[in-house]
C-alpha atoms as a PDB file:
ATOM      1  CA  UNK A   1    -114.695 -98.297 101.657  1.00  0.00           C
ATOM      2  CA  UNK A   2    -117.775 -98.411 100.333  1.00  0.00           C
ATOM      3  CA  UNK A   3    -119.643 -96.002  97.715  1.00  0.00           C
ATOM      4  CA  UNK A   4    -123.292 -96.407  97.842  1.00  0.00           C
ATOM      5  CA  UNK A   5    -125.099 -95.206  93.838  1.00  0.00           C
ATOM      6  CA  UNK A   6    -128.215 -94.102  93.213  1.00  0.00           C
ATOM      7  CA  UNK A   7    -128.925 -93.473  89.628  1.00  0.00           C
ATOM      8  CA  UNK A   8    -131.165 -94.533  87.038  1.00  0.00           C
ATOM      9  CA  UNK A   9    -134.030 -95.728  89.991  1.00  0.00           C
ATOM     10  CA  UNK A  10    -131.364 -98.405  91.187  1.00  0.00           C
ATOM     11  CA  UNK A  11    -128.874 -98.657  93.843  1.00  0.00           C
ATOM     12  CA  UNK A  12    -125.364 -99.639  93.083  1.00  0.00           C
ATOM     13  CA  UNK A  13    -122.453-100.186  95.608  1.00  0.00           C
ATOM     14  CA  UNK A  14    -118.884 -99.819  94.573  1.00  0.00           C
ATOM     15  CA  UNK A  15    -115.562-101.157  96.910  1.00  0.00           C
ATOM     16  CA  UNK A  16    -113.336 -98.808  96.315  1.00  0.00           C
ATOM     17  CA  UNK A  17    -109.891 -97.560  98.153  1.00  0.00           C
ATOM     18  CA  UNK A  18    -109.692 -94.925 100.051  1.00  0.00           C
ATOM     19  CA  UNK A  19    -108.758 -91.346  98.359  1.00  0.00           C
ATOM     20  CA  UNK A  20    -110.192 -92.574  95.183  1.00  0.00           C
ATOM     21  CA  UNK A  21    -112.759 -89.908  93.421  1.00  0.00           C
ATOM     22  CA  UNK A  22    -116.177 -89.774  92.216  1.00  0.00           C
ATOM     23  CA  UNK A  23    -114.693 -90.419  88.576  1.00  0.00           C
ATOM     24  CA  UNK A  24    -113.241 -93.689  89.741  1.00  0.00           C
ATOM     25  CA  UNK A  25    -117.004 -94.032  91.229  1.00  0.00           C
ATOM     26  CA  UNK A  26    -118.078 -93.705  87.503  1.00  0.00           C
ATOM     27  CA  UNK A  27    -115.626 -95.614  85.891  1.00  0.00           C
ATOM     28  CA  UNK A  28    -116.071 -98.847  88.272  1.00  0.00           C
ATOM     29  CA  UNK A  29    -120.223 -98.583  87.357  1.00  0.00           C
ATOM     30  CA  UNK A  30    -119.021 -97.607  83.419  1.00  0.00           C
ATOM     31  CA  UNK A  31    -121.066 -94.397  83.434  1.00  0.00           C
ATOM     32  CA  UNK A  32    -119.920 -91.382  81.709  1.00  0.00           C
ATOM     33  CA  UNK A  33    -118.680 -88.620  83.743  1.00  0.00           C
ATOM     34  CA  UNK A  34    -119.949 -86.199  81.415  1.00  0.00           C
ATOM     35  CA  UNK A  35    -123.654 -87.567  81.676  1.00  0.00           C
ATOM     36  CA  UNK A  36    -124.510 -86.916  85.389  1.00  0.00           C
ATOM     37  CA  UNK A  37    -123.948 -84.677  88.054  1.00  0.00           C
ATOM     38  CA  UNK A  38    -122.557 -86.219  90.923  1.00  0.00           C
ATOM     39  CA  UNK A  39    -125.020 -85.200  94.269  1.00  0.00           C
ATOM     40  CA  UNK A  40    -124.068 -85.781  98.464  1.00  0.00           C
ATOM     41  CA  UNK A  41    -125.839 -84.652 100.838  1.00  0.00           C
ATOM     42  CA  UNK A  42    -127.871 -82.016  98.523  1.00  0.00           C
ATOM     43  CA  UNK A  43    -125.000 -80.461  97.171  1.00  0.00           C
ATOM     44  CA  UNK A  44    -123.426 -81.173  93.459  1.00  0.00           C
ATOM     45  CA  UNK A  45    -119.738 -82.067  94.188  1.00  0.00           C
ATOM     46  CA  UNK A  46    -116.601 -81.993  91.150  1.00  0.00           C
ATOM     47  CA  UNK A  47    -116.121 -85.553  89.774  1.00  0.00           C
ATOM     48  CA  UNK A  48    -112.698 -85.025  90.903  1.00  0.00           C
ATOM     49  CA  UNK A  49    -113.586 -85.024  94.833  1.00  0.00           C
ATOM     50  CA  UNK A  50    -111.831 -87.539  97.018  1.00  0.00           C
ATOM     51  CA  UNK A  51    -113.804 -90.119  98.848  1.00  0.00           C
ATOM     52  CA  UNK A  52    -112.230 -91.197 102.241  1.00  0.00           C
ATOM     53  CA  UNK A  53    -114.776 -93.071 103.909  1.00  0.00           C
ATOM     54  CA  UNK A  54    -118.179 -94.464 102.996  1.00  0.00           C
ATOM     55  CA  UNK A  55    -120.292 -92.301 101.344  1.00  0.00           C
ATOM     56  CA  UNK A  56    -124.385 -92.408  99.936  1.00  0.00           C
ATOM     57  CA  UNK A  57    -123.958 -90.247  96.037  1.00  0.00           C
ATOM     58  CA  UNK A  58    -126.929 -89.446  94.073  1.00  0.00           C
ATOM     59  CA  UNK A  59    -126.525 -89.542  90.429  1.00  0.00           C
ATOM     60  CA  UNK A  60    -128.421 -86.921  88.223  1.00  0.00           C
ATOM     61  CA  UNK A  61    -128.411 -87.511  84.535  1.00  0.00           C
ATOM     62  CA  UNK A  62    -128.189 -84.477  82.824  1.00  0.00           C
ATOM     63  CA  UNK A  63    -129.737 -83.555  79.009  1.00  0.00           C
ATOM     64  CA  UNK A  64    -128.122 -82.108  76.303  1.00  0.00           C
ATOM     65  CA  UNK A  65    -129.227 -81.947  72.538  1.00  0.00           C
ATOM     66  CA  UNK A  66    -130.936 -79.365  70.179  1.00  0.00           C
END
């Protein structure tokens, strides 16, 4: 299947197999998990969702600091 990225004001795809997550998502386009927030269809999903078909994520870097 195929996992379509935005993040960063690129696109990335990703080949993965079914039932794989959004942190194998991450991990194939070497991002940190805990850096973004992991967006489909408008709603922020766990980075532990399964992905069983092809699917268009956003990727939302989030902020931290002091």
């Amino acid at each position: 299947m195929q996992v379509t990225v935005e993040h960063d004001d690129a696109s990335h795809t990703v080949d993965l197999d079914e039932g794989s997550t959004i942190s194998d998502v991450l991990d194939a386009l070497d991002i940190a998990p805990s850096t973004v927030l992991a967006v489909h269809d408008g709603t922020i999903v766990p980075h532990d969702s399964k992905i069983n078909g092809d699917i268009h994520l956003e990727l939302i870097t989030v902020s931290s600091g002091g």
